[in-house]
Protein backbone atom coordinates (compact mmCIF):
# COMPACT_ATOMS: atom_id res chain seq x y z
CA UNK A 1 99.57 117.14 127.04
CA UNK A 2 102.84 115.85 129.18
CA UNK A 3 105.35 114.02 127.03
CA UNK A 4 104.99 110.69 126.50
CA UNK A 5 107.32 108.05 125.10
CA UNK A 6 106.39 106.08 121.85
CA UNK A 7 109.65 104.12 121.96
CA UNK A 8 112.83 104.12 123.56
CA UNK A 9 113.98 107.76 123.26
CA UNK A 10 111.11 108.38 120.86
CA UNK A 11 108.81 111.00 122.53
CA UNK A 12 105.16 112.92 121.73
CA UNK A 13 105.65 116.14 122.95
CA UNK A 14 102.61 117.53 120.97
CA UNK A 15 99.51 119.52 122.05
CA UNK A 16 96.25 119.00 122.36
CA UNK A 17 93.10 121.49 121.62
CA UNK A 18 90.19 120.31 123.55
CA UNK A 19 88.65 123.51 122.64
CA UNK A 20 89.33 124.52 119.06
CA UNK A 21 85.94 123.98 117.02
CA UNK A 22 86.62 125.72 113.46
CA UNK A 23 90.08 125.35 111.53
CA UNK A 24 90.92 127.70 108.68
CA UNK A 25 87.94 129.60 109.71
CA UNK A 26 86.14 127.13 107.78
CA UNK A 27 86.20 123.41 108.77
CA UNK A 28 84.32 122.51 111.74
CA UNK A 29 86.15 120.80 114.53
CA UNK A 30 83.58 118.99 116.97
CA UNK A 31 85.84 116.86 118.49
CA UNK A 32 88.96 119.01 118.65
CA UNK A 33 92.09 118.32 117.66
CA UNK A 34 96.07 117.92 118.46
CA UNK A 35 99.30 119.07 116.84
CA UNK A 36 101.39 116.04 117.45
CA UNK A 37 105.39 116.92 117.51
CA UNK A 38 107.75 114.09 118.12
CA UNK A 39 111.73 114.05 119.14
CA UNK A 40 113.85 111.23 118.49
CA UNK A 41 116.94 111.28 120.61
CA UNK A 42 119.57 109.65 118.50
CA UNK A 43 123.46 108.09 119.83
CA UNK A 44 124.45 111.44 118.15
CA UNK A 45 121.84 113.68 117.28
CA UNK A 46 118.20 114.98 118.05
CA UNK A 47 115.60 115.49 115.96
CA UNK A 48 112.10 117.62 116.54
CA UNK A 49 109.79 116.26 114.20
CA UNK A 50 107.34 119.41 113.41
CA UNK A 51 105.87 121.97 115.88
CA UNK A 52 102.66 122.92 117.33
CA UNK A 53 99.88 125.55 116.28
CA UNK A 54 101.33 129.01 117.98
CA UNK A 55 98.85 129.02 120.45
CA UNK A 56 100.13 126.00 121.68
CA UNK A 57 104.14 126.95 122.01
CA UNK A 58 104.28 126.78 125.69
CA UNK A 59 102.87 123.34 125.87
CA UNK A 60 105.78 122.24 123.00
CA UNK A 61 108.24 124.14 125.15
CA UNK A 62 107.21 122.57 128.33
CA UNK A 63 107.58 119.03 127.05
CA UNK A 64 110.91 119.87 125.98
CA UNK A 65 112.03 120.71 129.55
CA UNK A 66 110.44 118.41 130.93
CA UNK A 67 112.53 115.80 129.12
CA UNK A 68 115.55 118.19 129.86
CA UNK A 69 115.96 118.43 125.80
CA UNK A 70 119.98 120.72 126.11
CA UNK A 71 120.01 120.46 122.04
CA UNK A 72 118.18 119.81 119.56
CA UNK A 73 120.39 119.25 115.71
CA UNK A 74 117.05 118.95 113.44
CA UNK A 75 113.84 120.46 112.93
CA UNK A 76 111.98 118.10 110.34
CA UNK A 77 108.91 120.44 109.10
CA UNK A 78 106.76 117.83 106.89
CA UNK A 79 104.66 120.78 106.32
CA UNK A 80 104.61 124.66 105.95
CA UNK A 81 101.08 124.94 107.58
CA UNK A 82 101.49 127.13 110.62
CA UNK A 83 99.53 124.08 112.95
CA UNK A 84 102.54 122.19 112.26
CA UNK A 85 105.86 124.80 111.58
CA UNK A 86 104.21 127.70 113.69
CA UNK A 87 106.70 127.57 116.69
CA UNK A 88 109.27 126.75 114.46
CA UNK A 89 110.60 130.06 114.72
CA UNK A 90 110.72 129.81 118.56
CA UNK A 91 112.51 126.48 118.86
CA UNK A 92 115.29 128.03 116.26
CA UNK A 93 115.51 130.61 118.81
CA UNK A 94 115.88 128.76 121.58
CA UNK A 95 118.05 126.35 120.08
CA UNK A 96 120.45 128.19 118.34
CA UNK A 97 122.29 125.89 116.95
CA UNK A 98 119.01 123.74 115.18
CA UNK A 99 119.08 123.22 111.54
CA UNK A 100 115.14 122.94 109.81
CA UNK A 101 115.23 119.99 107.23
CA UNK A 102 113.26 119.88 104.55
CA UNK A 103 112.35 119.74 100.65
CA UNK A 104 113.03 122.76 98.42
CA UNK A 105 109.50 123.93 97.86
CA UNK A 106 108.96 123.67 101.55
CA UNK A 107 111.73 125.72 102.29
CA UNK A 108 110.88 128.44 100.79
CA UNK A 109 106.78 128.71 101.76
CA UNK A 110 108.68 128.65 105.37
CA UNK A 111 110.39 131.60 104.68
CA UNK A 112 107.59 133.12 102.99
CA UNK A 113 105.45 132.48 106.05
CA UNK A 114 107.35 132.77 109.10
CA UNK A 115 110.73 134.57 107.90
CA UNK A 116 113.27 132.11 108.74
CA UNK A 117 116.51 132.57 107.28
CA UNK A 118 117.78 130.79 104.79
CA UNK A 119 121.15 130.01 106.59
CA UNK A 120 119.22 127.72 108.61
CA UNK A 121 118.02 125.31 106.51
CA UNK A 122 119.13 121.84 105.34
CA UNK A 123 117.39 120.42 101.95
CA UNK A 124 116.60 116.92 101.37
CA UNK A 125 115.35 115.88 98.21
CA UNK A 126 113.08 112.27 98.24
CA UNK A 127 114.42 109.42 99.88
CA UNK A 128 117.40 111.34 101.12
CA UNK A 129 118.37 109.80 104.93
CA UNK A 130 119.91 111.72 107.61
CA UNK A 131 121.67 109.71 110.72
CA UNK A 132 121.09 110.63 114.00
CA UNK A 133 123.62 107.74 115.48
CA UNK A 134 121.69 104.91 115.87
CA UNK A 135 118.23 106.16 114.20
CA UNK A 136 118.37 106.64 110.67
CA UNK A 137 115.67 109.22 108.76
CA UNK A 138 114.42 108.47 105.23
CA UNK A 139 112.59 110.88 104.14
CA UNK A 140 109.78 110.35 101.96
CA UNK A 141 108.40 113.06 99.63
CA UNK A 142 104.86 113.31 98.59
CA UNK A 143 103.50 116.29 97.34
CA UNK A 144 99.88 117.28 97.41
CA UNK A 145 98.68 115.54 100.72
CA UNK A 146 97.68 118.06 101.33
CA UNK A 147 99.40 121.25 100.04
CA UNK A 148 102.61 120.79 97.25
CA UNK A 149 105.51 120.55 99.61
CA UNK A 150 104.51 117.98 102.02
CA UNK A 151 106.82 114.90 102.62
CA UNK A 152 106.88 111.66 105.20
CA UNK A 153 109.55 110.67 107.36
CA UNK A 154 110.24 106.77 107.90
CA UNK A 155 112.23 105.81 111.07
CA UNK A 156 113.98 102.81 109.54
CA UNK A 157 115.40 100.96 112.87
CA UNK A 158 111.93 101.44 114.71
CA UNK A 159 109.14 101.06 111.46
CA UNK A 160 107.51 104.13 112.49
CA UNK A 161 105.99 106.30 109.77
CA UNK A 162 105.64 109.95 110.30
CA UNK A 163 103.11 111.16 107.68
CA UNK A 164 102.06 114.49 108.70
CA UNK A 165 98.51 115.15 107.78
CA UNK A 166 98.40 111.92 105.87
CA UNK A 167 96.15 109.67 108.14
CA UNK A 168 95.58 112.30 110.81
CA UNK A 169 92.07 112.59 112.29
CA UNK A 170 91.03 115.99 114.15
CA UNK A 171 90.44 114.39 117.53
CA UNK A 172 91.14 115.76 121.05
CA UNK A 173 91.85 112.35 123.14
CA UNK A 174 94.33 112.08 126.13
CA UNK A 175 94.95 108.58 124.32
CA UNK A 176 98.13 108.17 122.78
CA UNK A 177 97.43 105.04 120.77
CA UNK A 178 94.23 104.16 119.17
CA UNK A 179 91.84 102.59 121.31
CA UNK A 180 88.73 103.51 120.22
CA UNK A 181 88.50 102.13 116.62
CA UNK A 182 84.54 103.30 115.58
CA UNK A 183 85.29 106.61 116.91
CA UNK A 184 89.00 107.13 114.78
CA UNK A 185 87.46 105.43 111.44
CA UNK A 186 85.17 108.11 111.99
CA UNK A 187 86.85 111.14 112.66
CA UNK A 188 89.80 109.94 110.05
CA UNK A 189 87.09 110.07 107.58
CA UNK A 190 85.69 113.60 108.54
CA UNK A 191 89.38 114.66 107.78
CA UNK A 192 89.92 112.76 104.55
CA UNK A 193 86.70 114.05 103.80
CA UNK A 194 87.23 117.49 104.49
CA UNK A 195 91.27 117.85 103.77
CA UNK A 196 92.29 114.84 101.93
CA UNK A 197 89.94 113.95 98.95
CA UNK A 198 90.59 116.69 96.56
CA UNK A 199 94.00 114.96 96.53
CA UNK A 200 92.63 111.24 96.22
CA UNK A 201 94.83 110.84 93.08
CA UNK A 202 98.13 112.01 94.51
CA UNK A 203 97.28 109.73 97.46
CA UNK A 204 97.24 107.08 95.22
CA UNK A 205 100.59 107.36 94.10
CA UNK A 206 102.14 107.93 97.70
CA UNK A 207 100.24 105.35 99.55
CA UNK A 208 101.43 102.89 96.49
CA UNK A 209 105.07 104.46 97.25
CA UNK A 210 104.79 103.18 100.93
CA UNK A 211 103.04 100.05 100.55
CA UNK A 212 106.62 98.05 101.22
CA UNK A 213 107.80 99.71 104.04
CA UNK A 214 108.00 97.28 107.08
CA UNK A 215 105.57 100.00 109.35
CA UNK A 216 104.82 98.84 112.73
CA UNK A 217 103.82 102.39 114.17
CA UNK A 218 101.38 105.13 111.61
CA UNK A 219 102.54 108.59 114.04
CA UNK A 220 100.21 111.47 112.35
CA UNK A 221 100.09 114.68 112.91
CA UNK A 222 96.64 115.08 114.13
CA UNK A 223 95.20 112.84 116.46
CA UNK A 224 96.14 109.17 117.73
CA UNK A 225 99.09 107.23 116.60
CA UNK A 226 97.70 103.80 114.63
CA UNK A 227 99.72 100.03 116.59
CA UNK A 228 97.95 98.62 114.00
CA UNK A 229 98.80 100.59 110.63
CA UNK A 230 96.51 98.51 108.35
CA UNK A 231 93.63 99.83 110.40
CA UNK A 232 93.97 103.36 108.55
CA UNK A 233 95.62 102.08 105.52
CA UNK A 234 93.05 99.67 104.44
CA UNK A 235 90.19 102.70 105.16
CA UNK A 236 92.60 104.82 102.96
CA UNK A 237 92.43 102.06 100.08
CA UNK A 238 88.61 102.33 100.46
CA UNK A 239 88.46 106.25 100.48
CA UNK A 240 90.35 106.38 97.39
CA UNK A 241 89.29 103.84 95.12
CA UNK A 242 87.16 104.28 92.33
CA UNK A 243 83.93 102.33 94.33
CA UNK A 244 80.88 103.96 94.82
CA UNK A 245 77.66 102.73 97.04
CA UNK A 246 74.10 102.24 96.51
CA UNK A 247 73.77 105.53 97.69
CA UNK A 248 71.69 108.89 96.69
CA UNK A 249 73.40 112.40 98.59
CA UNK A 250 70.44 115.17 99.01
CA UNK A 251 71.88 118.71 99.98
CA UNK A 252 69.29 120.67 99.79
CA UNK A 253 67.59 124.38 101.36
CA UNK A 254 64.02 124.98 100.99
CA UNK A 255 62.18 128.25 101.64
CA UNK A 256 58.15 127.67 101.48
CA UNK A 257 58.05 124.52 101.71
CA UNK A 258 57.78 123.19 97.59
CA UNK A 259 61.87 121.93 97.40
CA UNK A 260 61.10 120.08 100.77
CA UNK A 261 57.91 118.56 100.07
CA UNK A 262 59.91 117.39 96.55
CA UNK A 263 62.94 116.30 98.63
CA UNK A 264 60.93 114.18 101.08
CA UNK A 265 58.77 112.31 98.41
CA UNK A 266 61.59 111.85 96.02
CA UNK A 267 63.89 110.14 99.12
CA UNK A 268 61.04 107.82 100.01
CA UNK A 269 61.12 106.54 96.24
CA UNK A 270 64.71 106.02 96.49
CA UNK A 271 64.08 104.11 99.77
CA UNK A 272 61.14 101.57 97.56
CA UNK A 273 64.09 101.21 95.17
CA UNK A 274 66.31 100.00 97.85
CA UNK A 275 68.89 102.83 97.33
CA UNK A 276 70.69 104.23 100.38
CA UNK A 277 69.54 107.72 100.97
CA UNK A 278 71.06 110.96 102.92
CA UNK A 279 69.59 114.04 102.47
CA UNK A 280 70.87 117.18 104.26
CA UNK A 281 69.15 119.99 104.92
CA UNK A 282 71.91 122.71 104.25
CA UNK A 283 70.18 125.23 107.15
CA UNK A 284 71.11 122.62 109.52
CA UNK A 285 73.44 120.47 108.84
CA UNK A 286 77.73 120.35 110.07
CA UNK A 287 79.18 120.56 106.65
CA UNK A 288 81.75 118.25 107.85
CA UNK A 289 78.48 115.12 108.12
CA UNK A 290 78.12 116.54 104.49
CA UNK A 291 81.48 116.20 103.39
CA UNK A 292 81.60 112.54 105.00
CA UNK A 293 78.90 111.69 103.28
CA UNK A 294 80.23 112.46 99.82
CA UNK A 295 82.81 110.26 100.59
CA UNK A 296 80.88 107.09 99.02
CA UNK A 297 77.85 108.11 97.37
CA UNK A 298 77.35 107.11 93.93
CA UNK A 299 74.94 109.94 93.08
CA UNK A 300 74.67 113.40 94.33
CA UNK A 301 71.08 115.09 94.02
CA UNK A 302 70.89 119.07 95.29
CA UNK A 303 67.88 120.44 96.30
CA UNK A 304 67.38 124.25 95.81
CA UNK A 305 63.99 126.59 95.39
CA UNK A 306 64.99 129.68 93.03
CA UNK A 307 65.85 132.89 94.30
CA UNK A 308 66.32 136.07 92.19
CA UNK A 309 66.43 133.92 89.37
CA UNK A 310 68.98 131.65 90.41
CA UNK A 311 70.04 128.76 93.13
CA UNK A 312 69.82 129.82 96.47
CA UNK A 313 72.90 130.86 98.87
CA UNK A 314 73.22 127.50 100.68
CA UNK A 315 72.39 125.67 97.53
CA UNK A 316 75.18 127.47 95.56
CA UNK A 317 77.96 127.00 98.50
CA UNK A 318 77.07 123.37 98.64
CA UNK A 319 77.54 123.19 95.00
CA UNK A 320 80.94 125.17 95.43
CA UNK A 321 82.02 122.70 98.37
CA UNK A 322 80.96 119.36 96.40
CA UNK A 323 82.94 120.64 93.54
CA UNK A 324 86.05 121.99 95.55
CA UNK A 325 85.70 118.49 97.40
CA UNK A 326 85.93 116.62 93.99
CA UNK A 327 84.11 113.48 95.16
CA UNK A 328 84.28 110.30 92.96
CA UNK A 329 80.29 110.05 92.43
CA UNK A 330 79.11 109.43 89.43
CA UNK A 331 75.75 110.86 88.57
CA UNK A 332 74.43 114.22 89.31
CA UNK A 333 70.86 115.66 89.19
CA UNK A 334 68.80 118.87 90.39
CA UNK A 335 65.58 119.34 92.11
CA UNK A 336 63.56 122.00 92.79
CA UNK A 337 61.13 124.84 91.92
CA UNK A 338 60.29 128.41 91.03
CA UNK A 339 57.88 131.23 90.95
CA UNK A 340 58.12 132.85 87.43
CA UNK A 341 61.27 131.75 86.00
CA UNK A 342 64.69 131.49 86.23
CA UNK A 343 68.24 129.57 85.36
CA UNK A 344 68.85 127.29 88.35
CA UNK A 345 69.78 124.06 86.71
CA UNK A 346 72.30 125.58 84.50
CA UNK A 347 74.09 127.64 86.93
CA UNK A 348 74.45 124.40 89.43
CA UNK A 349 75.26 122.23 86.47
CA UNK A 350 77.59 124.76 85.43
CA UNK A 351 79.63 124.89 88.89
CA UNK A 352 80.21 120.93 88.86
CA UNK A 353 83.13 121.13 86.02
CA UNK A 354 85.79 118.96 88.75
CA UNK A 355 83.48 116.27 89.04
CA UNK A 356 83.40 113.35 86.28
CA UNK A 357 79.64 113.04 87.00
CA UNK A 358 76.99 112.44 84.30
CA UNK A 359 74.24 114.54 84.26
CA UNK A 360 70.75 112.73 84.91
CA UNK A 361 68.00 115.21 83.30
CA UNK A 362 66.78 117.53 86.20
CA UNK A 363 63.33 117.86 87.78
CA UNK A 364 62.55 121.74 88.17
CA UNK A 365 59.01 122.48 88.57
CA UNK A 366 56.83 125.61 88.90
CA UNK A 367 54.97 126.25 92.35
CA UNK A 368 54.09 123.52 94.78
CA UNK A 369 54.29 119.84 93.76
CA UNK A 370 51.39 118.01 91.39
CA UNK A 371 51.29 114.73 90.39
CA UNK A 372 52.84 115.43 87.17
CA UNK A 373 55.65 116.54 89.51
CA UNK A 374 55.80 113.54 91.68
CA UNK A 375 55.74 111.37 88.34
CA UNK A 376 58.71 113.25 87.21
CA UNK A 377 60.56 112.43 90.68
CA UNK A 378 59.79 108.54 90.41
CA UNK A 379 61.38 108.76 86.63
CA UNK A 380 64.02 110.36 88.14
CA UNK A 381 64.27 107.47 90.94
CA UNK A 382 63.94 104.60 88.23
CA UNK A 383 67.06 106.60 86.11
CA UNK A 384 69.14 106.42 89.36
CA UNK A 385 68.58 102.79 90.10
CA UNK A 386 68.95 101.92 86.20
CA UNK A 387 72.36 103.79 86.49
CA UNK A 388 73.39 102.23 89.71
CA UNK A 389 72.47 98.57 88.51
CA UNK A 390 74.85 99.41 85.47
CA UNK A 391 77.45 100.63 87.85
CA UNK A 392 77.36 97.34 89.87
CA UNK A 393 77.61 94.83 86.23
């Protein structure tokens, strides 16, 4: 990606990974994704905000010749992630003379991770400014967005927030700006979803800490810079409130056929009811769609047939994600069935203690579905909407 200017002497000068498809060997990436880095040229100083992913370096370097960058004074590093400070350690060699700013616990995870010495860093502590001449940085700290040592930067004389991961959305576009609105919302929601929500409270708090700043530019750290910041911030307010939709989440993995003959009658009563329904079969589905989903959903419902006595696999790392996640639903139940026995309900039950969900009494049933079975599912339906109704006054 060539360097572009944002402002005057304000420059991206980022990468982007049109092919990378799985990040942290974990979250998948269908749409990419970018390492935006930004330099400000001050009156007396220049500042790098972040880095790139390694893999990247030669792109970062590139853009800084290209703009014919002699010195650069500051590193910021927002975050100690290695897609954001991993050529750190190669701009500190090329420019000798570059200090890296940042908070104390940041500081040291960087030398932890990539060995830089301590001689060459500068601490700031929250709200601390540094002048580059005619720019002025305030830097913002806001810990656990998404890791404990992340902080902002807030370009005073231009109203451009830098938030890091805050707001980002893993999205490979040669656009600079947002133009595409449907197609940001939804990959900023994938991320929030995937990155963001286990930290909904501590968002909260920073997003509150922020709400005053006269912010005419959102810069992120992964994917397209927001013109219009309330685009992103008023999804944000959504994301993290306490609200919940009309809406019934069905992970679920079925092996001969019982869980998903249970699963499809049980989302056609919720659909009589007039209660949103997603169900997700776990052998096919992009656990990112998953994780989107459990963005809103008032009630979560897995699906599992038992194996060896207990859940099975993709039942069990859907449970594991849902409660790593921490989603702000507020009802949980269990479906499924057996052969000869087992402890299903209570191990799933037993891996949702992050959630604040109550517990709607389980349908678990031996064999292939009867009626008594498909009785038990529309009891289980009416519980749901009587919950929801008292959710909504």
């Amino acid at each position: 990606m060539p360097a572009r200017e944002i402002k005057t002497n304000i420059f991206s000068v980022g990468a982007i990974d049109w092919d990378r498809r799985l990040f942290d060997e974990l979250i998948p990436l269908p749409e990419g994704t970018s390492y935006n880095a930004y330099l400000i040229k001050g009156t007396d100083k220049t500042a790098l905000l972040d880095s790139v992913d390694p893999a990247k370096e030669s792109e970062l370097i590139s853009n800084l010749k290209e703009l014919e960058v002699g010195k650069i004074d500051y590193v910021i590093c927002h975050h100690a992630e290695q897609d954001h400070s991993g050529t750190i350690p190669k701009i500190l060699e090329l420019y000798p003379q570059a200090k890296v700013v940042t908070n104390q616990k940041c500081k040291e995870m960087l030398k932890d991770l990539l060995l830089i010495p301590d001689n060459r860093f500068i601490e700031v502590k929250d709200r601390e400014t540094i002048s580059l001449g005619d720019k002025t940085l305030d830097f913002i700290l806001a810990p656990w967005v998404h890791w404990p040592e992340t902080m902002l930067t807030y370009l005073k004389e231009d109203k451009i927030l830098f938030p890091c991961d805050l707001f980002g959305s893993h999205l490979a576009t040669s656009d600079l700006y947002v133009t595409d609105e449907p197609l940001v919302y939804r990959s900023a929601k994938r991320y929030y979803a995937e990155i963001m929500m286990p930290f909904r409270t501590s968002i909260k708090k920073h997003i509150e800490k922020i709400k005053d700043l006269p912010i005419e530019i959102i810069a992120p750290s992964h994917g397209p810079a927001y013109p219009k910041p309330s685009f992103i911030m008023d999804a944000y307010k959504d994301w993290i409130s306490d609200d919940v939709k009309n809406e019934v989440l069905i992970p679920y993995v079925s092996m001969h056929g019982s869980t998903k003959k249970m699963v499809d009658y049980f989302t056609e009563a919720l659909i009589k009811r007039n209660i949103s329904v997603k169900p997700f079969n776990l052998t096919k589905t992009d656990i990112g769609e998953l994780a989107m989903a459990l963005v809103d959903a008032a009630t979560i419902v897995i699906g599992s047939p038992t194996v060896l006595v207990g859940p099975h696999p993709a039942a069990l790392y859907a449970t594991y994600l849902t409660n790593a996640l921490r989603p702000k639903a507020k009802f949980a139940s269990l479906i499924g069935s057996y052969g000869w026995g087992g402890k299903m309900a209570e191990q799933i039950t037993g891996m949702l203690t992050n959630l604040k969900v109550e517990v709607i009494e389980p349908v678990i049933i031996r064999g292939f579905p009867k009626e008594t079975d498909f009785k038990a599912l529309d009891r289980l339906a009416d519980s749901i909407l009587q919950k929801h109704r008292q959710l909504n006054g």
